[in-house]
C-alpha atoms as a PDB file:
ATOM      1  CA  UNK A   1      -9.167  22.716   6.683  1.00  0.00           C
ATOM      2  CA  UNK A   2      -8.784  23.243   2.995  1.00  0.00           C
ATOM      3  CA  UNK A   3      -8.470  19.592   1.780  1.00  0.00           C
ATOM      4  CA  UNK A   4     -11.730  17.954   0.823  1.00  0.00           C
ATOM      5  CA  UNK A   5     -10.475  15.326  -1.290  1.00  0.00           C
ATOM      6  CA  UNK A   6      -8.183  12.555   0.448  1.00  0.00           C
ATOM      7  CA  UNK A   7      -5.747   9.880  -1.232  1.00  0.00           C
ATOM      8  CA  UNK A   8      -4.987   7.427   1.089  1.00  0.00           C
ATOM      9  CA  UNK A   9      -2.064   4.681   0.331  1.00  0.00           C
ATOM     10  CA  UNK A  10      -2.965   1.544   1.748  1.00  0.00           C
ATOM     11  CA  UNK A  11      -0.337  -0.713   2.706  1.00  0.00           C
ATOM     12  CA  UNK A  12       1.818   0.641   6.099  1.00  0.00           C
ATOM     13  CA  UNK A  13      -0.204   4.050   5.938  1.00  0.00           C
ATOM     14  CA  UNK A  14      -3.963   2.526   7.055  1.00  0.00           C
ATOM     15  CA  UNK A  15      -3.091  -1.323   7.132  1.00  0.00           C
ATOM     16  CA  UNK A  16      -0.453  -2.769   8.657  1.00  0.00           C
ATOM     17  CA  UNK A  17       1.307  -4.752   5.275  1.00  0.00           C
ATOM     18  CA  UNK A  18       4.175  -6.251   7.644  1.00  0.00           C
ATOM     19  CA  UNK A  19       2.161  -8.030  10.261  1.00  0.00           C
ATOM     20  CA  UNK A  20      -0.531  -9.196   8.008  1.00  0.00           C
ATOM     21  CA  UNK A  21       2.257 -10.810   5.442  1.00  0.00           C
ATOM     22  CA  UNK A  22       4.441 -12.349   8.006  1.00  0.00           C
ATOM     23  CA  UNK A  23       1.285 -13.994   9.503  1.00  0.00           C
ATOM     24  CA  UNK A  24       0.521 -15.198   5.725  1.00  0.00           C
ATOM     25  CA  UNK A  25       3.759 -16.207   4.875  1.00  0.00           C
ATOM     26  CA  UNK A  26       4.112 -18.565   7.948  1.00  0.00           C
ATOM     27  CA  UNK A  27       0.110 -19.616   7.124  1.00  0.00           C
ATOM     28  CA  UNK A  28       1.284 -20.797   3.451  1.00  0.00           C
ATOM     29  CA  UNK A  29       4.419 -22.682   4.309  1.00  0.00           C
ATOM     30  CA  UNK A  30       2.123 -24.757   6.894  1.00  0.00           C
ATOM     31  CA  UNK A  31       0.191 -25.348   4.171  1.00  0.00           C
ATOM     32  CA  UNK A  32       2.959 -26.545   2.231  1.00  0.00           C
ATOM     33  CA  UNK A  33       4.653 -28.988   4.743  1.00  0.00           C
ATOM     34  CA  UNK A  34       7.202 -26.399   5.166  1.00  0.00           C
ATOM     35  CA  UNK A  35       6.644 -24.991   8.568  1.00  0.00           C
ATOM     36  CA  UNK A  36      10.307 -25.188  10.137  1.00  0.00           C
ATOM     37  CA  UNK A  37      11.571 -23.325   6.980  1.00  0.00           C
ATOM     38  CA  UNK A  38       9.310 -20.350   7.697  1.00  0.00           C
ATOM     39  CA  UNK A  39      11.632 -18.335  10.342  1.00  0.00           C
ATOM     40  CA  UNK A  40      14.914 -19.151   7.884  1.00  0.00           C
ATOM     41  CA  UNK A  41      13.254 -18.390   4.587  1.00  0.00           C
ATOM     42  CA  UNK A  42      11.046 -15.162   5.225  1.00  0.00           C
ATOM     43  CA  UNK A  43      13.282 -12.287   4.909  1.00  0.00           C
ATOM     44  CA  UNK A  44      14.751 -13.409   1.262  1.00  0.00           C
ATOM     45  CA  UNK A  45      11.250 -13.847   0.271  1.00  0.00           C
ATOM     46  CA  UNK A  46      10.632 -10.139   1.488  1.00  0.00           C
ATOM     47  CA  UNK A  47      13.864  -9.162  -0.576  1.00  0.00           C
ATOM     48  CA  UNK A  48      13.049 -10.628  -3.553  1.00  0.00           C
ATOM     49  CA  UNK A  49       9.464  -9.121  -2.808  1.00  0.00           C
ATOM     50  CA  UNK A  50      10.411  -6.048  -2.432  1.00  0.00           C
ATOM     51  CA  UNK A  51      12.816  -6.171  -5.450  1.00  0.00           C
ATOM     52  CA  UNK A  52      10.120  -7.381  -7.889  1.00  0.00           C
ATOM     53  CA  UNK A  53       7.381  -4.972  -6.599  1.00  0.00           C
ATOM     54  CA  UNK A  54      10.559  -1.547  -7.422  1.00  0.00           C
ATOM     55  CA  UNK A  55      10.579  -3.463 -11.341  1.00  0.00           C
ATOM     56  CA  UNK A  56       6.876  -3.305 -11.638  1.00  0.00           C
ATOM     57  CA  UNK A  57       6.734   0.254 -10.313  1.00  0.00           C
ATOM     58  CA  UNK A  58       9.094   0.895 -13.202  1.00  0.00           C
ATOM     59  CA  UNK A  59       6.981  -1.215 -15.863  1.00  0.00           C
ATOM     60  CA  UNK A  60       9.430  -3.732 -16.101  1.00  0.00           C
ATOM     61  CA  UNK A  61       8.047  -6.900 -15.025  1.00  0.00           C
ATOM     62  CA  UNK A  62       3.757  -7.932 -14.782  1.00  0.00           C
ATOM     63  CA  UNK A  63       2.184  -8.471 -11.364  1.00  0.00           C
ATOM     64  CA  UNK A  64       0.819 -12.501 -12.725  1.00  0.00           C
ATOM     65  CA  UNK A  65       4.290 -13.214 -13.061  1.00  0.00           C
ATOM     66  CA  UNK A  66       5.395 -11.328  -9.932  1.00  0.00           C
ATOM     67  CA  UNK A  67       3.062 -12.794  -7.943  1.00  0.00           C
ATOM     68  CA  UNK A  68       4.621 -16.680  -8.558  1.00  0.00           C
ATOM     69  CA  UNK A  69       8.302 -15.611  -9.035  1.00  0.00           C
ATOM     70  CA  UNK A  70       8.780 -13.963  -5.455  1.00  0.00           C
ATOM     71  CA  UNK A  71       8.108 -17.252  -4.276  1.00  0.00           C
ATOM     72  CA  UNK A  72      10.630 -19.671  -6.887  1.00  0.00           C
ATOM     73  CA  UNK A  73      13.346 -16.962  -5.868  1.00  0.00           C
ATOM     74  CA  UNK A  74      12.677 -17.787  -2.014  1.00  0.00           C
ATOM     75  CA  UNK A  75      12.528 -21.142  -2.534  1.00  0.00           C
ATOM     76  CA  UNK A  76      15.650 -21.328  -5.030  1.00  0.00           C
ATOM     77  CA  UNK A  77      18.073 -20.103  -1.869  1.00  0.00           C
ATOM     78  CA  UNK A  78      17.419 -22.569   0.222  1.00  0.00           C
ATOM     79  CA  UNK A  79      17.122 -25.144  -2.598  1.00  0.00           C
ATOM     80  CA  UNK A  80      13.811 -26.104  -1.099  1.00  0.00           C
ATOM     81  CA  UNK A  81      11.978 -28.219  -3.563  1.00  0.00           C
ATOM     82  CA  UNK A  82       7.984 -26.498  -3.710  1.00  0.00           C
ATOM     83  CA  UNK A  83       5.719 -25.497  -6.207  1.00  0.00           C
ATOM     84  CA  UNK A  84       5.704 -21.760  -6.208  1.00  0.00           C
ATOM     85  CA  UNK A  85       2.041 -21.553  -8.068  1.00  0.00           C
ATOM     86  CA  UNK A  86       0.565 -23.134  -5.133  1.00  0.00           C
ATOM     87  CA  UNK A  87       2.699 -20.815  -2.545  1.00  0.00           C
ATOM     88  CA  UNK A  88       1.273 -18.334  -4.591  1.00  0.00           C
ATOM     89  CA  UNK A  89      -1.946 -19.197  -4.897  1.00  0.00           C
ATOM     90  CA  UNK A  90      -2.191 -20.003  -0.762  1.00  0.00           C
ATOM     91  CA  UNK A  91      -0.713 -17.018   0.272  1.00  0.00           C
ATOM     92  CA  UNK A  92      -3.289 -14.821  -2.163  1.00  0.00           C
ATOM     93  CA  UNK A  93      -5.838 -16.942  -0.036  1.00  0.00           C
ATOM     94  CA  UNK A  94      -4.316 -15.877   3.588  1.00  0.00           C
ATOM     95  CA  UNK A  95      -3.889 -12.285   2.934  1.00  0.00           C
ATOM     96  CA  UNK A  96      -7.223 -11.194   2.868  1.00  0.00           C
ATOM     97  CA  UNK A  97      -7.826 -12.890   5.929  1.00  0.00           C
ATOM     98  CA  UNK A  98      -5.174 -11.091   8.066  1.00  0.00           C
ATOM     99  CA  UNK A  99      -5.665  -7.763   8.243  1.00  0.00           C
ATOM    100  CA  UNK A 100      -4.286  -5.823  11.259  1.00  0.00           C
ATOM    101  CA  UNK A 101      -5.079  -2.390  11.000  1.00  0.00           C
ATOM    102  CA  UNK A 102      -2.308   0.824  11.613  1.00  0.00           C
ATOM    103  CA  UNK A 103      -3.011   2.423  15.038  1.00  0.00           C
ATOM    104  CA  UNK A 104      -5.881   5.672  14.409  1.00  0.00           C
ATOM    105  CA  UNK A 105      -6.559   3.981  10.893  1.00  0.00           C
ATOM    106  CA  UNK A 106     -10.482   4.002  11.898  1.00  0.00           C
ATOM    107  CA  UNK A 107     -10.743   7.122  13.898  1.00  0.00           C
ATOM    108  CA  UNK A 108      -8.625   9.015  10.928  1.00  0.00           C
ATOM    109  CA  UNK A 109     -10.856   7.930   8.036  1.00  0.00           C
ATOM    110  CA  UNK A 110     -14.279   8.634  10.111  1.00  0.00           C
ATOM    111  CA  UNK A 111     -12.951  12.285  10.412  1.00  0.00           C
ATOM    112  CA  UNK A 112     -11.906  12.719   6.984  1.00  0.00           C
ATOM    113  CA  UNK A 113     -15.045  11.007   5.594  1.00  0.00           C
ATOM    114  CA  UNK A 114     -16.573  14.177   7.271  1.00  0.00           C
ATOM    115  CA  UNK A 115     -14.686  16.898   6.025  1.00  0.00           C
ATOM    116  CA  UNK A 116     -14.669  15.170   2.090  1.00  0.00           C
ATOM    117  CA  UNK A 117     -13.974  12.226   0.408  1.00  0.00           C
ATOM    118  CA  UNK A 118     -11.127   9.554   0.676  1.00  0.00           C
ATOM    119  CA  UNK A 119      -9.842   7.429  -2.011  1.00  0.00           C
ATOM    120  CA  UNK A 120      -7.580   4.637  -2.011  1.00  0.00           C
ATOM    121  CA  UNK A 121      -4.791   4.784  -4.251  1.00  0.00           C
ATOM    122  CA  UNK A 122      -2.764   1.204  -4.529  1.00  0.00           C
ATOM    123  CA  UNK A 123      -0.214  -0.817  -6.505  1.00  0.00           C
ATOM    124  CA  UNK A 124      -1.508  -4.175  -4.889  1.00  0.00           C
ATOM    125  CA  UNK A 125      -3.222  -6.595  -6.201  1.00  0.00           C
ATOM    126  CA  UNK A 126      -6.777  -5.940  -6.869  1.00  0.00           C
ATOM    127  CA  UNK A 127      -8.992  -9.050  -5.544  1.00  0.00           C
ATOM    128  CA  UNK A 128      -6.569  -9.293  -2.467  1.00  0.00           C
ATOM    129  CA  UNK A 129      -6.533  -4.989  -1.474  1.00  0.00           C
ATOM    130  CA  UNK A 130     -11.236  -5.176  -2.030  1.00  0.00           C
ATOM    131  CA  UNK A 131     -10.871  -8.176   0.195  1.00  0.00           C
ATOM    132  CA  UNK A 132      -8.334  -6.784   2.697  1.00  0.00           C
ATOM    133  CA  UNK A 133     -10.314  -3.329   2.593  1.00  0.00           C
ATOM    134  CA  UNK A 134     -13.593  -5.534   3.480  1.00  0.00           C
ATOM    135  CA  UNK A 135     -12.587  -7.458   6.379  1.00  0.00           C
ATOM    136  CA  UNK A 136     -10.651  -4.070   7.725  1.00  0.00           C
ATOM    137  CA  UNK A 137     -13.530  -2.385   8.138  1.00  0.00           C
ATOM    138  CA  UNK A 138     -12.682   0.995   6.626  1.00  0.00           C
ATOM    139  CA  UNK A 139     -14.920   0.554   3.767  1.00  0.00           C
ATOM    140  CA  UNK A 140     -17.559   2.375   5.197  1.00  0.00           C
ATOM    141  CA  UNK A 141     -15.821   5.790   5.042  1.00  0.00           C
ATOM    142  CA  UNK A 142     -14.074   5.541   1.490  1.00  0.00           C
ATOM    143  CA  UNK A 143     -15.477   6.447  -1.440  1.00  0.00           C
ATOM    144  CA  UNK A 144     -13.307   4.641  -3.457  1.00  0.00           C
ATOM    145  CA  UNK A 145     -10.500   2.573  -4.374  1.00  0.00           C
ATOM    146  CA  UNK A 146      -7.977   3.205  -7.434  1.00  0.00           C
ATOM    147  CA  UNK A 147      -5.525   0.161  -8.144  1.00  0.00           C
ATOM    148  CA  UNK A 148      -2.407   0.175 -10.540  1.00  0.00           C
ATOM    149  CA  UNK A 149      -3.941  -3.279 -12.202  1.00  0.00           C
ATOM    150  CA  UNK A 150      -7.142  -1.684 -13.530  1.00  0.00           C
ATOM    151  CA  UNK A 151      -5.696   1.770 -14.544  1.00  0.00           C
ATOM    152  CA  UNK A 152      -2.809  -0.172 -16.131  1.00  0.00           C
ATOM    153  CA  UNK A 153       0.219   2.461 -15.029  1.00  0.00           C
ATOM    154  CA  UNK A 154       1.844   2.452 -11.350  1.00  0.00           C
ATOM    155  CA  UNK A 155       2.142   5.113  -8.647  1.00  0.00           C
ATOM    156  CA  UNK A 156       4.719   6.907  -8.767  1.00  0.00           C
ATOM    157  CA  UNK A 157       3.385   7.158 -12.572  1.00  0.00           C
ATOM    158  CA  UNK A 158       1.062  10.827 -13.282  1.00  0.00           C
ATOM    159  CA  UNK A 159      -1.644   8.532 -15.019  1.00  0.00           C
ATOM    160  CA  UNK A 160      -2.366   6.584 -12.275  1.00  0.00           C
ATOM    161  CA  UNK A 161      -3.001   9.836 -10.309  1.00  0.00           C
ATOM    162  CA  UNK A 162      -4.828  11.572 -12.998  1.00  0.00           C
ATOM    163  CA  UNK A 163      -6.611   8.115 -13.230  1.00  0.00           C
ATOM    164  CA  UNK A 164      -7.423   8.324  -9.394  1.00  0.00           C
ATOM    165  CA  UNK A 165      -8.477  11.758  -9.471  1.00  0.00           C
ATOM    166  CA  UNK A 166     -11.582  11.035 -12.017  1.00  0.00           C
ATOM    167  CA  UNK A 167     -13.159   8.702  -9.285  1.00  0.00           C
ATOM    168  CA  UNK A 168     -14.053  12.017  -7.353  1.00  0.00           C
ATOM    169  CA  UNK A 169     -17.316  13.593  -7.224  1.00  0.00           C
ATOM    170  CA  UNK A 170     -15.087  17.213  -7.699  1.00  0.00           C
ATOM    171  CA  UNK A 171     -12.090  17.627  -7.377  1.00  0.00           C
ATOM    172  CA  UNK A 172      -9.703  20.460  -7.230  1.00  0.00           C
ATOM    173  CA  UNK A 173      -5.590  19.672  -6.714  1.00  0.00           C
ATOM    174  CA  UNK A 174      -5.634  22.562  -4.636  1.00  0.00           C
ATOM    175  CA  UNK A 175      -8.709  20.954  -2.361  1.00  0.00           C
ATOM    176  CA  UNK A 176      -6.549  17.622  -2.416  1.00  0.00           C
ATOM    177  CA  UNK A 177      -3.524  15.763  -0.691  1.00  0.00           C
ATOM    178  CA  UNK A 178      -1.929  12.388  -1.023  1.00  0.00           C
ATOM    179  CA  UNK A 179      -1.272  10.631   2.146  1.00  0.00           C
ATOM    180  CA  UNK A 180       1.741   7.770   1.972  1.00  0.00           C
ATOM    181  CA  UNK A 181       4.117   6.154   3.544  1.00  0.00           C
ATOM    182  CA  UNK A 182       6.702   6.181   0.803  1.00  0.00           C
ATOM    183  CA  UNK A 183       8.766   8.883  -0.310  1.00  0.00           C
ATOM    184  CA  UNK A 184       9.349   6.840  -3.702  1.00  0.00           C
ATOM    185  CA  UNK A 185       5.760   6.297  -4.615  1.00  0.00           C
ATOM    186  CA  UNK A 186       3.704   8.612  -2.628  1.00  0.00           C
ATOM    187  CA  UNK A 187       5.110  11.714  -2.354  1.00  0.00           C
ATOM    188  CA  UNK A 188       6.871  11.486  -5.344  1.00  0.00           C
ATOM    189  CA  UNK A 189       3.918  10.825  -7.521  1.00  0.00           C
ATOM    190  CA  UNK A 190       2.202  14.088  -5.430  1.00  0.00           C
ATOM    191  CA  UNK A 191       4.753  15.867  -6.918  1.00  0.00           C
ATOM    192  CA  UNK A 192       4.648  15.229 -10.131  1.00  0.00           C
ATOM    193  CA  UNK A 193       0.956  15.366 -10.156  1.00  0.00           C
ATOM    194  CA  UNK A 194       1.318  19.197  -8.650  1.00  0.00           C
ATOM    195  CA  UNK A 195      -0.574  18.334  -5.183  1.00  0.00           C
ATOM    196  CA  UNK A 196      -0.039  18.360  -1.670  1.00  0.00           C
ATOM    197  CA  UNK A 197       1.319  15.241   0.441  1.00  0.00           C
ATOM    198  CA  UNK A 198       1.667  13.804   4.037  1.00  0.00           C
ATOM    199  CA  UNK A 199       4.494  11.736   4.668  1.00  0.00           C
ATOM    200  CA  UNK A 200       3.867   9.135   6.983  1.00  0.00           C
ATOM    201  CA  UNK A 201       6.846   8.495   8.758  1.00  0.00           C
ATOM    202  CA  UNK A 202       6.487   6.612  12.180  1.00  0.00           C
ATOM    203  CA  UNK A 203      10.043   5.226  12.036  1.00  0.00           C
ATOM    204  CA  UNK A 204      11.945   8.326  11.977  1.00  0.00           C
ATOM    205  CA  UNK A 205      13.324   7.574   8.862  1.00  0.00           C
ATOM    206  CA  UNK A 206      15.544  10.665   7.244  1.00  0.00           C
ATOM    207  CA  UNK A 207      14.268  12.252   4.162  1.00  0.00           C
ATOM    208  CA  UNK A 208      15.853  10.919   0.638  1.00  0.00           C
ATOM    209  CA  UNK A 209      15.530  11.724  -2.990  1.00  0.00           C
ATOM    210  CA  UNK A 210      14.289  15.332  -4.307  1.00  0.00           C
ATOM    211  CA  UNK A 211      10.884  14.742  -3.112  1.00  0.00           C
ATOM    212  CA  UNK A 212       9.826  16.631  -0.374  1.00  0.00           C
ATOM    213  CA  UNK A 213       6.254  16.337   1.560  1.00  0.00           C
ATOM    214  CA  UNK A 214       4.322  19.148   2.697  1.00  0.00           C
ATOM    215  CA  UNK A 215       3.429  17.296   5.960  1.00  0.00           C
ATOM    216  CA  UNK A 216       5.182  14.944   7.792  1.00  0.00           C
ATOM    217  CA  UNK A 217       4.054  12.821  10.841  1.00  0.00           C
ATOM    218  CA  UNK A 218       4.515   9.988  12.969  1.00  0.00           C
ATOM    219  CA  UNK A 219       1.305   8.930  14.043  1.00  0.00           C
ATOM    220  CA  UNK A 220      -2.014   8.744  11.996  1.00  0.00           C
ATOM    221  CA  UNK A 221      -3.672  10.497  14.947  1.00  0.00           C
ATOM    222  CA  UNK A 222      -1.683  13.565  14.059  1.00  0.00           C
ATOM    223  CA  UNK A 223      -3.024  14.030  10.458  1.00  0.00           C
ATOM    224  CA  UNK A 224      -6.018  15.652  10.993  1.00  0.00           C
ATOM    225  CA  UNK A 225      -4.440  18.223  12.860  1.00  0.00           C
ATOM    226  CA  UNK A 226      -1.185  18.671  10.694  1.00  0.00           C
ATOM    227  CA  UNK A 227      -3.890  19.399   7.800  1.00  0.00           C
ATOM    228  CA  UNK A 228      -5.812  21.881   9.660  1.00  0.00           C
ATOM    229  CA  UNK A 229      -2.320  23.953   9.681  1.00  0.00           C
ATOM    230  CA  UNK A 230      -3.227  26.723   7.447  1.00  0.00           C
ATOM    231  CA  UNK A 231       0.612  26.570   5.473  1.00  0.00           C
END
């Protein structure tokens, strides 16, 4: 294998980000008197989630303010009357706490941590992605782990690559390969930086955009192998 230097996305690529925020989602609107509204109210909380997290990727909103207005935009369709700094500040709490790793997460880092190093390269939020990394267990084989909020730019942005890159021992682009579940962020950001990638893909979803990974798989069992291929 030529590839001694591994950046690994976190979220859907070696922890499982759905599971672990549905669980915390339902945990904080306990906590808030709220459970009935959980089932109803959880999937425009992931829109407006998932809309706010796209703006900060393009620099046009700040993760503080993200953080509490994911949660006033949930609570504003339903016209449900709760303090989104506390939903905030309770779900923050619960994430750590539920981690639920990707299937081959722990045998594919062990493997890797053999052959070189692994880094972690994320847009999350820096308390809750140490926290998460410590209670998944995984922290034993990385080497590091690079978040948009201390470098201060966002994947799919070249400085937060060239940013991530630094935290190496060595490193060599043409020794390295970014690992990633999104198209948007991951692979496009390999690209730009001039590196390889592996899309993980374990829906099946079709290719989109210009960006096109050197690997693709399904499973995170078939990485090491897909690496080995000497393209």
């Amino acid at each position: 294998m030529k590839y001694r230097q591994f950046l690994f996305d976190l979220d859907d690529t070696l922890l499982d980000f759905k599971a672990s925020e549905k669980r915390s989602f339902e945990t904080t609107l306990a906590m808030l008197g709220l459970e009935a509204e959980a089932s109803s109210l959880f999937p425009h909380y992931q829109r407006e989630n998932a809309a706010l997290w796209a703006a900060f990727e393009k620099g046009l909103v700040e993760k503080g303010w993200l953080k509490v207005e994911r949660f006033r935009r949930a609570f504003a369709h339903r016209n449900i009357d709760a303090d989104p700094y506390k939903a905030s500040s309770y779900y923050l709490d619960c994430l750590p706490e539920t981690v639920v790793l990707v299937d081959g997460a722990a045998r594919l880092c062990e493997t890797l941590s053999g052959i070189g190093e692994i880094g972690i390269i994320t847009n999350g939020i820096e308390a809750v992605q140490t926290m998460r990394i410590a209670n998944s267990g995984l922290g034993q084989w990385l080497s590091f782990v690079a978040t948009s909020e201390t470098c201060g730019h966002a994947k799919p942005d070249i400085r937060f690559f060239e940013y991530s890159a630094k935290k190496f021992r060595s490193f060599a682009k043409a020794e390295a390969i970014i690992v990633g579940d999104r198209l948007d962020a991951d692979i496009a950001g390999a690209c730009g930086f001039e590196i390889d990638s592996c899309w993980f893909n374990p829906l099946g979803n079709e290719r989109g955009g210009s960006f096109s990974p050197t690997f693709e798989v399904s499973h995170l069992d078939q990485i090491a192998g897909a690496l080995s291929d000497p393209r």
